[in-house]
PDB file of N, CA and C in Angstrom:
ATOM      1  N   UNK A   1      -5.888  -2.372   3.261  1.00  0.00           N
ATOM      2  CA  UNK A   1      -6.084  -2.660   1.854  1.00  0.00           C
ATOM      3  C   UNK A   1      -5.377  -1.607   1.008  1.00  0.00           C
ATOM      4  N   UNK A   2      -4.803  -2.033   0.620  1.00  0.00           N
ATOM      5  CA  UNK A   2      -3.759  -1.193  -1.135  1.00  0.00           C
ATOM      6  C   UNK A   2      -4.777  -0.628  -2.299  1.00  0.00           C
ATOM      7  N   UNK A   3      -4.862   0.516  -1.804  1.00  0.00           N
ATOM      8  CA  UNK A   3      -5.627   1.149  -3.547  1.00  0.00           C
ATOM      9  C   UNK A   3      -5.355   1.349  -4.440  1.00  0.00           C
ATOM     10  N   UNK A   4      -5.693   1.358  -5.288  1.00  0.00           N
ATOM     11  CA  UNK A   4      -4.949   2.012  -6.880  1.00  0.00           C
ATOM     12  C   UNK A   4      -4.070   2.866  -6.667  1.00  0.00           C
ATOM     13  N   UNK A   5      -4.757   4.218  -6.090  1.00  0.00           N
ATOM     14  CA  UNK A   5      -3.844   5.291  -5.893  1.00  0.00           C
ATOM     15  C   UNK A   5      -2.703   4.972  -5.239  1.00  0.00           C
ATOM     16  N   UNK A   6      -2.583   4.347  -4.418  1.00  0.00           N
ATOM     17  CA  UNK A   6      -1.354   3.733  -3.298  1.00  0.00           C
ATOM     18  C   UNK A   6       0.164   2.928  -3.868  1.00  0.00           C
ATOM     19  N   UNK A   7      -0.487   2.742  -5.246  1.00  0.00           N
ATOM     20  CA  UNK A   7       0.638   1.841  -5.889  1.00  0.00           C
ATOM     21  C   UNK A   7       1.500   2.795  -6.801  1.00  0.00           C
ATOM     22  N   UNK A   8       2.271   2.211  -6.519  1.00  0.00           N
ATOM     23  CA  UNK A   8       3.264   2.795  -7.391  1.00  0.00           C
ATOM     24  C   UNK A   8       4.094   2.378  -8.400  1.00  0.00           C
ATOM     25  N   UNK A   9       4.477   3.051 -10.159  1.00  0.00           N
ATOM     26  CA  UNK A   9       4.985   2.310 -11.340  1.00  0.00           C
ATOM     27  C   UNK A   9       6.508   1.911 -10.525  1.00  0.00           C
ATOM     28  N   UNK A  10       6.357   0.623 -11.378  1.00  0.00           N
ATOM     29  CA  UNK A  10       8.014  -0.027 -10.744  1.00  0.00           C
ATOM     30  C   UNK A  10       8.641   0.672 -12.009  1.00  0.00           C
ATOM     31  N   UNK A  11      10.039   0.579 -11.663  1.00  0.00           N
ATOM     32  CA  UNK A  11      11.021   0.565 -12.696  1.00  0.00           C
ATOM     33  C   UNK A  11      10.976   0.177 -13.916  1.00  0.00           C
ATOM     34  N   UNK A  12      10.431  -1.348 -13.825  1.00  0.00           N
ATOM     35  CA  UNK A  12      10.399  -1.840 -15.551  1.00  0.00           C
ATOM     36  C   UNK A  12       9.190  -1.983 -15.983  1.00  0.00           C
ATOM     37  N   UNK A  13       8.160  -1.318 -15.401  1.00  0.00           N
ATOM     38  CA  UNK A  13       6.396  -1.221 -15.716  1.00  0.00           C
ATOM     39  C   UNK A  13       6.886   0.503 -16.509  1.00  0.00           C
ATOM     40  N   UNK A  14       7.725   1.131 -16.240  1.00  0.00           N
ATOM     41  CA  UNK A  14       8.015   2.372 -16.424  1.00  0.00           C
ATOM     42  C   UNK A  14       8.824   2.274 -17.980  1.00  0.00           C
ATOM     43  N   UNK A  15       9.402   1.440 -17.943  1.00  0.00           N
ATOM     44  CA  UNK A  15      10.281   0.764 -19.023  1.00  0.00           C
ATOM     45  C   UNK A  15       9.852   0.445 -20.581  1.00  0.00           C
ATOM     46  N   UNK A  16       8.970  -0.377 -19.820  1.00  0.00           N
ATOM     47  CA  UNK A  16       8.670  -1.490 -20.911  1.00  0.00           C
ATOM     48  C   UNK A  16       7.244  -2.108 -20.466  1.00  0.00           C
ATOM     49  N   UNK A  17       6.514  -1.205 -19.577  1.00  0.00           N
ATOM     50  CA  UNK A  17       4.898  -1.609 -19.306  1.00  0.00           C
ATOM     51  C   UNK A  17       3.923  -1.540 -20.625  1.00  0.00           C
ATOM     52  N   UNK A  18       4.113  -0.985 -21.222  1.00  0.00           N
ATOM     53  CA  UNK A  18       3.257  -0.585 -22.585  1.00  0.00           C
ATOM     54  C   UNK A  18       3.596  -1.756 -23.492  1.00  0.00           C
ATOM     55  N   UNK A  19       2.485  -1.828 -24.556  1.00  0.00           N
ATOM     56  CA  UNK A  19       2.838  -2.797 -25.673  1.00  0.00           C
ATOM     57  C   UNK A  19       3.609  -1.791 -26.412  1.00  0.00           C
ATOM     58  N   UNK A  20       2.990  -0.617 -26.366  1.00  0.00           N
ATOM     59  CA  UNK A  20       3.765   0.250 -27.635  1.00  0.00           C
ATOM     60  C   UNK A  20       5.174   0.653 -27.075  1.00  0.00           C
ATOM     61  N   UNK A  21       5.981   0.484 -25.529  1.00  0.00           N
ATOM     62  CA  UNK A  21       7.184   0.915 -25.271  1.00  0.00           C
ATOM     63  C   UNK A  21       7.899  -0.340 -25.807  1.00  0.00           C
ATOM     64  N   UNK A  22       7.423  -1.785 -25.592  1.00  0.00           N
ATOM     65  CA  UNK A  22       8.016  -2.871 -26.226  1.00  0.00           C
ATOM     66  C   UNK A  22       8.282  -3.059 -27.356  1.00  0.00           C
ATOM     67  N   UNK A  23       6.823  -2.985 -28.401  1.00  0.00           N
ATOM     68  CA  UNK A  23       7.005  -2.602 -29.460  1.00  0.00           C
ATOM     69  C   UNK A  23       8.195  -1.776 -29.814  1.00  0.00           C
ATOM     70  N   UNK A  24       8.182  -0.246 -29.812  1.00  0.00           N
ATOM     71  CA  UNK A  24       8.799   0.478 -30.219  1.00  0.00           C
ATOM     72  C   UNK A  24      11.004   0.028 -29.612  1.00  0.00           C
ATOM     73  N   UNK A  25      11.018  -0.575 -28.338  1.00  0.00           N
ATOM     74  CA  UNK A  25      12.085  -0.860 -27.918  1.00  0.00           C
ATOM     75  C   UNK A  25      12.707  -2.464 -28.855  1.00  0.00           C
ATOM     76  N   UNK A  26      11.927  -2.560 -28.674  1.00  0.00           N
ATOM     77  CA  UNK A  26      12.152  -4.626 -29.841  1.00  0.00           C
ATOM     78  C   UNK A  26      12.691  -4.060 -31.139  1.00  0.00           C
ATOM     79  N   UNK A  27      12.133  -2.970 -31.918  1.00  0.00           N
ATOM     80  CA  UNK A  27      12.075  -2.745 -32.850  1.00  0.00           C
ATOM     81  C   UNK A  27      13.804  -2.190 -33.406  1.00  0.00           C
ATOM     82  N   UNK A  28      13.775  -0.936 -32.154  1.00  0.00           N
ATOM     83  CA  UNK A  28      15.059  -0.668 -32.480  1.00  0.00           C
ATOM     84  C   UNK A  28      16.044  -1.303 -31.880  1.00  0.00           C
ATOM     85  N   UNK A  29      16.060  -2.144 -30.745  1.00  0.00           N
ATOM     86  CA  UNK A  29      16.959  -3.139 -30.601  1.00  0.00           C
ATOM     87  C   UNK A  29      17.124  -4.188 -32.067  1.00  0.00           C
ATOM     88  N   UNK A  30      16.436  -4.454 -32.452  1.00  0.00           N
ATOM     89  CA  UNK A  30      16.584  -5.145 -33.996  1.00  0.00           C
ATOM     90  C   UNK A  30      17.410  -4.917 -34.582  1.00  0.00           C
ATOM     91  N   UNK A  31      17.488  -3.530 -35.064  1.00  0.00           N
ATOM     92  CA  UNK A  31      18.193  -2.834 -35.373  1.00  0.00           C
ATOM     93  C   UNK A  31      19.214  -2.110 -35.033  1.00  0.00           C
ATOM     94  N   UNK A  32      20.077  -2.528 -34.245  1.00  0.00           N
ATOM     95  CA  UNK A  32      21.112  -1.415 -33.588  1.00  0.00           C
ATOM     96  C   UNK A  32      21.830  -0.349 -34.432  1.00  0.00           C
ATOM     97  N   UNK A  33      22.197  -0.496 -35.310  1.00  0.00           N
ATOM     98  CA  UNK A  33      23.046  -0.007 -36.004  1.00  0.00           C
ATOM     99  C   UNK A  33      22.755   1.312 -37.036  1.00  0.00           C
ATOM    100  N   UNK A  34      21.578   1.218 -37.122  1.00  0.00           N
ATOM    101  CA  UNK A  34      20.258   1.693 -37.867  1.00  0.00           C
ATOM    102  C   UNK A  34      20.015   3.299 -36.908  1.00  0.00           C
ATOM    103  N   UNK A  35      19.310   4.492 -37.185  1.00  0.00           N
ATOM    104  CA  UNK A  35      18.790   5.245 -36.594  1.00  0.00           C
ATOM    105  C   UNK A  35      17.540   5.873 -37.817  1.00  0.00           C
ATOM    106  N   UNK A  36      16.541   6.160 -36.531  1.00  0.00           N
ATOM    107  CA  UNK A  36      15.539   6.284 -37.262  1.00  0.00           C
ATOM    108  C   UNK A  36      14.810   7.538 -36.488  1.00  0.00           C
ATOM    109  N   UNK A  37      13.858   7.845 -37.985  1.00  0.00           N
ATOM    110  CA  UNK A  37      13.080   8.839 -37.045  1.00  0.00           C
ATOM    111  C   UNK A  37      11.788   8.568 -36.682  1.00  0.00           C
ATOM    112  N   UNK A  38      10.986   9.499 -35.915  1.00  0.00           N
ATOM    113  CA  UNK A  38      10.083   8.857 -35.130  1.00  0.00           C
ATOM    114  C   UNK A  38       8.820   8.758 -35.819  1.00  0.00           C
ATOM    115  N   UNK A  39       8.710   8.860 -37.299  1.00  0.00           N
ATOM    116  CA  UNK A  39       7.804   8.529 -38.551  1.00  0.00           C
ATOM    117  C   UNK A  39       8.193   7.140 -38.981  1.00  0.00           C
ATOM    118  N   UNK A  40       9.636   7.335 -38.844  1.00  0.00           N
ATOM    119  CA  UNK A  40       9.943   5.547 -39.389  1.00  0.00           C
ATOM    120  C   UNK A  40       9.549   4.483 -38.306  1.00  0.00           C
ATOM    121  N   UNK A  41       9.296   4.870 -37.054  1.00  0.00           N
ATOM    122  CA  UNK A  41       9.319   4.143 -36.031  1.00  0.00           C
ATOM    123  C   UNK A  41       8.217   3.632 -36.154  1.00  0.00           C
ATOM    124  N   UNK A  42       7.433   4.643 -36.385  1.00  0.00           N
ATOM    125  CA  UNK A  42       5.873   5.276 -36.307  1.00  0.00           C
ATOM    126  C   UNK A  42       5.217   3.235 -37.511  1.00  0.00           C
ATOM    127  N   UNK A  43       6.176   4.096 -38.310  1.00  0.00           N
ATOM    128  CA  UNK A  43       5.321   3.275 -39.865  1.00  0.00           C
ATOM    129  C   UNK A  43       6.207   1.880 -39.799  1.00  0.00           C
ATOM    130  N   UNK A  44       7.118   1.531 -39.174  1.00  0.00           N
ATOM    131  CA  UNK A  44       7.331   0.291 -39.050  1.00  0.00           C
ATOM    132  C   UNK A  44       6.900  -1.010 -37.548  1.00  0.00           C
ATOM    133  N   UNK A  45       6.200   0.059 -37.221  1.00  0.00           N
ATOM    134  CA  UNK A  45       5.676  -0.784 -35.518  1.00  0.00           C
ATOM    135  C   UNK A  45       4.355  -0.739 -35.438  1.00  0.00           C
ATOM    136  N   UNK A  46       3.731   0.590 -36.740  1.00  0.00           N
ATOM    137  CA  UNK A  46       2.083   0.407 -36.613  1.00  0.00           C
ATOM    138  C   UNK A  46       1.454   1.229 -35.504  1.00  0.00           C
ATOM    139  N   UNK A  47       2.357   2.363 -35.021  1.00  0.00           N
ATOM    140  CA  UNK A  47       1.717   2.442 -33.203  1.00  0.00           C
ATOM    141  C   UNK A  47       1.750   4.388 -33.610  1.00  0.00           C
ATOM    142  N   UNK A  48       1.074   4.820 -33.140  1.00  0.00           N
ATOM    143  CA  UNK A  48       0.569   6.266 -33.149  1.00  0.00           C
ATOM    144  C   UNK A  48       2.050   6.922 -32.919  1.00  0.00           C
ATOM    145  N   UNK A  49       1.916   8.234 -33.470  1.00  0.00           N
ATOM    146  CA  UNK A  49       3.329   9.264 -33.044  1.00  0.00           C
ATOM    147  C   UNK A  49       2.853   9.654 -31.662  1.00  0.00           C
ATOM    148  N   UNK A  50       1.998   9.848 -30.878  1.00  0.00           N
ATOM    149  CA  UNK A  50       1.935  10.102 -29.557  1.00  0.00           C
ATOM    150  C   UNK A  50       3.084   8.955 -28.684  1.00  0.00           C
ATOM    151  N   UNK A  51       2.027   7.751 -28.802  1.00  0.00           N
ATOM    152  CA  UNK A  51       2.893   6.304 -28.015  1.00  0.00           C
ATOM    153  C   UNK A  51       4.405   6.555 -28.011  1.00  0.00           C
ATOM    154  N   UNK A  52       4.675   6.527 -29.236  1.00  0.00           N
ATOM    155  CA  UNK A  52       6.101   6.474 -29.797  1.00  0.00           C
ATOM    156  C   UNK A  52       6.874   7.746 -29.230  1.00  0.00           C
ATOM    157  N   UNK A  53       6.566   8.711 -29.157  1.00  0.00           N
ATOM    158  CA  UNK A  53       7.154   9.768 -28.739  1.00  0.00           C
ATOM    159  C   UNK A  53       7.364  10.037 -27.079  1.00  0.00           C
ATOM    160  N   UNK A  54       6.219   9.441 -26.063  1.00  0.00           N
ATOM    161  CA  UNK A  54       6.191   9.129 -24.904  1.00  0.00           C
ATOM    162  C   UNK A  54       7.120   8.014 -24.854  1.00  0.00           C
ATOM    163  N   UNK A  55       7.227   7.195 -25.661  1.00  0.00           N
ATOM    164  CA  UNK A  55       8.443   5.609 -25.613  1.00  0.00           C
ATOM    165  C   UNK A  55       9.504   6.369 -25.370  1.00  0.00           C
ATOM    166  N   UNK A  56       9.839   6.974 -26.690  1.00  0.00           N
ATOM    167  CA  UNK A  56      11.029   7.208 -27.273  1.00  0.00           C
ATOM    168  C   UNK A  56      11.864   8.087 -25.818  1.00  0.00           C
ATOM    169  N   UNK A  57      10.891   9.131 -25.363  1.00  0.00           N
ATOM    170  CA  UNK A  57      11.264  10.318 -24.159  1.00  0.00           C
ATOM    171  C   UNK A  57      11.525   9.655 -23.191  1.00  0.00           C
ATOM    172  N   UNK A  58      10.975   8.630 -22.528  1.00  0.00           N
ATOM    173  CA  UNK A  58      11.389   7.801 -21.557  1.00  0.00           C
ATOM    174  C   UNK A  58      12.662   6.593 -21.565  1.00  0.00           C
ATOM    175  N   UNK A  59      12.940   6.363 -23.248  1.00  0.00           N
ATOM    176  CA  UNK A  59      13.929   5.647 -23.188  1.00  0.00           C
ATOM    177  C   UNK A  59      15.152   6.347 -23.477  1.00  0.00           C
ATOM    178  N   UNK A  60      15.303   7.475 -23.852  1.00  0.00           N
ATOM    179  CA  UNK A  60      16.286   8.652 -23.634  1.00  0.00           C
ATOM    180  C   UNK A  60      16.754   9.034 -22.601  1.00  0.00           C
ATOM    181  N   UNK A  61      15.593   9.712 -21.701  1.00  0.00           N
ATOM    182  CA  UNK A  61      15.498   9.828 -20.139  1.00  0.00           C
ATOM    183  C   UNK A  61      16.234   8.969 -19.652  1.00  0.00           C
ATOM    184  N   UNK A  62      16.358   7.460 -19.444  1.00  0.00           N
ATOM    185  CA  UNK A  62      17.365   6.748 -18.714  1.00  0.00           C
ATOM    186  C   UNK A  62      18.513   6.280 -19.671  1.00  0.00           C
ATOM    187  N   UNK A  63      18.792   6.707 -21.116  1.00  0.00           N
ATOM    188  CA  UNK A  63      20.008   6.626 -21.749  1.00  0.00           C
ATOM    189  C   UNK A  63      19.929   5.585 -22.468  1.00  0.00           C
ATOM    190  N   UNK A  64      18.848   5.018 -22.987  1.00  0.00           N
ATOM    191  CA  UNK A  64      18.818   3.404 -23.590  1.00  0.00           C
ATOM    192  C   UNK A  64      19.264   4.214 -24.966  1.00  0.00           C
ATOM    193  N   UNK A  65      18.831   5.039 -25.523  1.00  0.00           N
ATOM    194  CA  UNK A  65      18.562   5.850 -27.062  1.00  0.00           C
ATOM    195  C   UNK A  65      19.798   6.733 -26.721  1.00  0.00           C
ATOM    196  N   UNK A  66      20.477   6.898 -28.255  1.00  0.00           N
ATOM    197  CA  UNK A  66      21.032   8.236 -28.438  1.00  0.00           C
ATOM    198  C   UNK A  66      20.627   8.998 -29.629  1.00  0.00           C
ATOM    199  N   UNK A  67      20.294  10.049 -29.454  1.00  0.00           N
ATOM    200  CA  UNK A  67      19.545  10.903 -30.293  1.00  0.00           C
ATOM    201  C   UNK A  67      20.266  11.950 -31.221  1.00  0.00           C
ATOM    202  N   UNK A  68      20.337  12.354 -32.458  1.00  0.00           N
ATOM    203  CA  UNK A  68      20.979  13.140 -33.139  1.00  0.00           C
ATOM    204  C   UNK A  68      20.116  13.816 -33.854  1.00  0.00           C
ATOM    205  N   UNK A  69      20.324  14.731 -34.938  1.00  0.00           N
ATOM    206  CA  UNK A  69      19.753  15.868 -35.632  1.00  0.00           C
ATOM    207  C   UNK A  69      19.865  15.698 -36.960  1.00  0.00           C
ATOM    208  N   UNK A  70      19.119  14.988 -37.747  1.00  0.00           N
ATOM    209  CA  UNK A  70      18.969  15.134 -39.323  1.00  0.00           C
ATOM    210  C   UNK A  70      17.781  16.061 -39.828  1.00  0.00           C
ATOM    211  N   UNK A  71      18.331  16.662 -41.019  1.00  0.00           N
ATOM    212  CA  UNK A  71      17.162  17.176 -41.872  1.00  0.00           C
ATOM    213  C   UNK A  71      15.845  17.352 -40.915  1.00  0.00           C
ATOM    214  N   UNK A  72      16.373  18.313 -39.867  1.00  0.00           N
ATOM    215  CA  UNK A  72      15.486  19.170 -38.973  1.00  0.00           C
ATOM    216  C   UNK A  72      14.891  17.897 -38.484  1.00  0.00           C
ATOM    217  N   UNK A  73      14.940  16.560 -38.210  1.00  0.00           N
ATOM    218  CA  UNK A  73      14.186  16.070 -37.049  1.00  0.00           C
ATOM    219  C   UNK A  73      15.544  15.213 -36.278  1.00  0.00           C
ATOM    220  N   UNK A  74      14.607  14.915 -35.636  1.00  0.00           N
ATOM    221  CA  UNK A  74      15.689  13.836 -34.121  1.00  0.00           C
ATOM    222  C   UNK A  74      15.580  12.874 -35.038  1.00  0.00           C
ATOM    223  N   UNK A  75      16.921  11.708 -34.762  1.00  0.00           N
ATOM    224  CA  UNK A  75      16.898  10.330 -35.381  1.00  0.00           C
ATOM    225  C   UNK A  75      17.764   9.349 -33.726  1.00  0.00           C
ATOM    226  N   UNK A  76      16.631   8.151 -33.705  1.00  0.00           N
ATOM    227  CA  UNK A  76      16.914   7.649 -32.750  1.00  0.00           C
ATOM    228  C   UNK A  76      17.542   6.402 -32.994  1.00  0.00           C
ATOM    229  N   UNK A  77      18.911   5.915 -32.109  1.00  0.00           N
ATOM    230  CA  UNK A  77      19.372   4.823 -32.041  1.00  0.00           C
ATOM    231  C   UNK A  77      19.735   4.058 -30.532  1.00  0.00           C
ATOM    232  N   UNK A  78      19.318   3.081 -30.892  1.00  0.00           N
ATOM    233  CA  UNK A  78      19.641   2.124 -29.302  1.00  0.00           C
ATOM    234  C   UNK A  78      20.851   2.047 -28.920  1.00  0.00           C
ATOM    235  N   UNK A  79      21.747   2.799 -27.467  1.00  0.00           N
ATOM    236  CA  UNK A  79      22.572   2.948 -26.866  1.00  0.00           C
ATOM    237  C   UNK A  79      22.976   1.989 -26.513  1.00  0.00           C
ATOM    238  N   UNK A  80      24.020   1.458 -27.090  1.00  0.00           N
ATOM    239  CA  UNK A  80      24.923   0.065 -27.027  1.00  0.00           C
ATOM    240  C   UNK A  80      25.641  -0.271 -25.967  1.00  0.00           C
ATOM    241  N   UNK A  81      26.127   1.263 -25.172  1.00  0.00           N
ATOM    242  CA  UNK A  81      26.708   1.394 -24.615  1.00  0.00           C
ATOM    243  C   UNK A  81      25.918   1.364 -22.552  1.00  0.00           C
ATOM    244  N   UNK A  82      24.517   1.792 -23.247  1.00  0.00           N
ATOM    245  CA  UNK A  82      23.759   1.719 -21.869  1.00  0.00           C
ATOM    246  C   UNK A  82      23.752   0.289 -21.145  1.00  0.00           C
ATOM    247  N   UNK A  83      24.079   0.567 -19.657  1.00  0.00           N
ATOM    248  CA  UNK A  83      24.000  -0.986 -19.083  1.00  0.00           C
ATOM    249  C   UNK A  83      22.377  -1.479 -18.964  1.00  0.00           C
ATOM    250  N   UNK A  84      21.661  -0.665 -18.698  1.00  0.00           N
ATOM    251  CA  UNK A  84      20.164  -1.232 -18.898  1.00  0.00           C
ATOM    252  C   UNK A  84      19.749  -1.979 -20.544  1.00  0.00           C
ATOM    253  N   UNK A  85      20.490  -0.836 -21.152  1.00  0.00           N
ATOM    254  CA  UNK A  85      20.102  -1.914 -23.072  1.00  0.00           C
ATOM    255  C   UNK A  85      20.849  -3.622 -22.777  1.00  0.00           C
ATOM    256  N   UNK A  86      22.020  -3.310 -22.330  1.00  0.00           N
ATOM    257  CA  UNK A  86      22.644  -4.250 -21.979  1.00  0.00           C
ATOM    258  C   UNK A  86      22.398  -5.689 -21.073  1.00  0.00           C
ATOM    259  N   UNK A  87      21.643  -5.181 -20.233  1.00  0.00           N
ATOM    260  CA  UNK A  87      20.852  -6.379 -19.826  1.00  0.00           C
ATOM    261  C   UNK A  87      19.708  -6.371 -19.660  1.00  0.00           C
ATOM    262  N   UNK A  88      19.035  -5.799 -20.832  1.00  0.00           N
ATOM    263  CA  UNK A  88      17.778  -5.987 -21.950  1.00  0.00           C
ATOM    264  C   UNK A  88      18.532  -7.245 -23.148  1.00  0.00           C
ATOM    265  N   UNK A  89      19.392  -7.028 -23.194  1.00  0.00           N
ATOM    266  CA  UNK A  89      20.215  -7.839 -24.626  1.00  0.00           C
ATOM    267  C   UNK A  89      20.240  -9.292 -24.017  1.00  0.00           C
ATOM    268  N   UNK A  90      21.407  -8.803 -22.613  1.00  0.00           N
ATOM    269  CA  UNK A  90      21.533 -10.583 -21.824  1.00  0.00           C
ATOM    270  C   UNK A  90      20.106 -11.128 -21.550  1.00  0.00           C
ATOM    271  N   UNK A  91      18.578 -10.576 -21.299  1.00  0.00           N
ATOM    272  CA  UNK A  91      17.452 -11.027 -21.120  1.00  0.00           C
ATOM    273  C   UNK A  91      17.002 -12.333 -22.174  1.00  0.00           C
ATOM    274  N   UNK A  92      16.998 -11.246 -23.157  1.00  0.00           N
ATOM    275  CA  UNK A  92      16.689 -11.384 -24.320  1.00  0.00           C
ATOM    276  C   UNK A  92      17.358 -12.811 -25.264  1.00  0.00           C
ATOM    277  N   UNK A  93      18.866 -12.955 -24.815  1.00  0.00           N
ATOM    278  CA  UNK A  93      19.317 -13.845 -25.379  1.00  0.00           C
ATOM    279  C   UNK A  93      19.172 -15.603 -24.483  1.00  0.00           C
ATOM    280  N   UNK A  94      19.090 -14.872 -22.993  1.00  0.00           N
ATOM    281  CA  UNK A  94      18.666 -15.967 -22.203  1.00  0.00           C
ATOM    282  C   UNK A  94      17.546 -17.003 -22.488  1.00  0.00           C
ATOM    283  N   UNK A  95      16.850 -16.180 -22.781  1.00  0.00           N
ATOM    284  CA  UNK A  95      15.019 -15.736 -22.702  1.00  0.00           C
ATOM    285  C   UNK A  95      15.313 -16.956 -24.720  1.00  0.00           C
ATOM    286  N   UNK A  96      16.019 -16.330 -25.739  1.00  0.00           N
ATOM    287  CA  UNK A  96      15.753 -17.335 -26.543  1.00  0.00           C
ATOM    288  C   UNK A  96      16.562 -18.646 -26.443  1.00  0.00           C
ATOM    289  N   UNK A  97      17.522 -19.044 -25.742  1.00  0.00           N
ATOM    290  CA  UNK A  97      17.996 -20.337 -25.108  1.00  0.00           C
ATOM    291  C   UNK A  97      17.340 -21.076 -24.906  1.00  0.00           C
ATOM    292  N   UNK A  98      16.176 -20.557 -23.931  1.00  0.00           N
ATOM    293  CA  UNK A  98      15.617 -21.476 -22.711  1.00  0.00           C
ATOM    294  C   UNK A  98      14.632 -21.676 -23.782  1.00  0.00           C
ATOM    295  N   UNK A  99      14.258 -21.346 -24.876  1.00  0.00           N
ATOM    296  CA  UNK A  99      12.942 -21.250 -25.772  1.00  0.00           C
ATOM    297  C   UNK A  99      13.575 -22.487 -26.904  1.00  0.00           C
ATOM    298  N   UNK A 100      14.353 -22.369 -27.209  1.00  0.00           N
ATOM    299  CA  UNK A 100      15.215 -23.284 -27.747  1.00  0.00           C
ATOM    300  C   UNK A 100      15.757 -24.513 -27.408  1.00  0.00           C
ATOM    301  N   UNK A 101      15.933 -24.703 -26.095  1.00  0.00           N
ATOM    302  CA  UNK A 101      16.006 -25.959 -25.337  1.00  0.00           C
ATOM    303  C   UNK A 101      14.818 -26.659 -24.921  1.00  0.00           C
ATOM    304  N   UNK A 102      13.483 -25.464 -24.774  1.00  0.00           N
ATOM    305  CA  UNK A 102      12.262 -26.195 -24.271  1.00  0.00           C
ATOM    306  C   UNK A 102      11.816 -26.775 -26.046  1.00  0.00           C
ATOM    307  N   UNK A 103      12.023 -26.150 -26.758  1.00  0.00           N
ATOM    308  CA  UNK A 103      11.915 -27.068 -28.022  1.00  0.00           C
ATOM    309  C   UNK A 103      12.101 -28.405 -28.647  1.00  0.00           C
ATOM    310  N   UNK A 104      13.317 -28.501 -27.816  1.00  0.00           N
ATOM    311  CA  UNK A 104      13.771 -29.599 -28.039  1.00  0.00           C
ATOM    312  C   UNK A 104      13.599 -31.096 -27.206  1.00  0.00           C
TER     313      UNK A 104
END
């Protein structure tokens, strides 16, 4: 028998397991172009500066975010260039097709 302890986070439970890593990842995928800081993140997703800051560190960590330096804080933007954002994007666009055809 498999215990709790025994299991281990997958890759995209690590990702995008949280409402608030989705949240906070949906948000600035929305926005690509855009960089924000982690108050704006904060006040446009509704989700605590803790959540957001654990999001934000983990989506850096594998390169989804690129991060810069304004007026003494970090400002975060979604890495266009990352192949994981990248097929987060192809998901995403699949994902509204098939939502769009079952509509119909």
């Amino acid at each position: 028998m498999v215990t709790k302890e025994d299991m281990t986070i997958s890759f995209l439970e690590e990702l995008i397991g949280t409402r608030t890593k989705l949240r906070t990842f949906e948000f600035l995928l929305e926005h690509p172009i855009c960089e924000y800081s982690m108050r704006d993140i904060c006040e446009n997703t509704w989700l605590s500066i803790q959540s957001v800051k654990n999001a934000l560190n983990i989506f850096t960590e594998y390169g989804m975010l690129t991060v810069t330096r304004k007026e003494g804080e970090d400002y975060y933007q979604i890495n266009m260039e990352s192949p994981i954002v990248e097929a987060f994007l192809e998901l995403h666009l699949k994902l509204a097709e098939v939502l769009v055809e079952r509509e119909r």
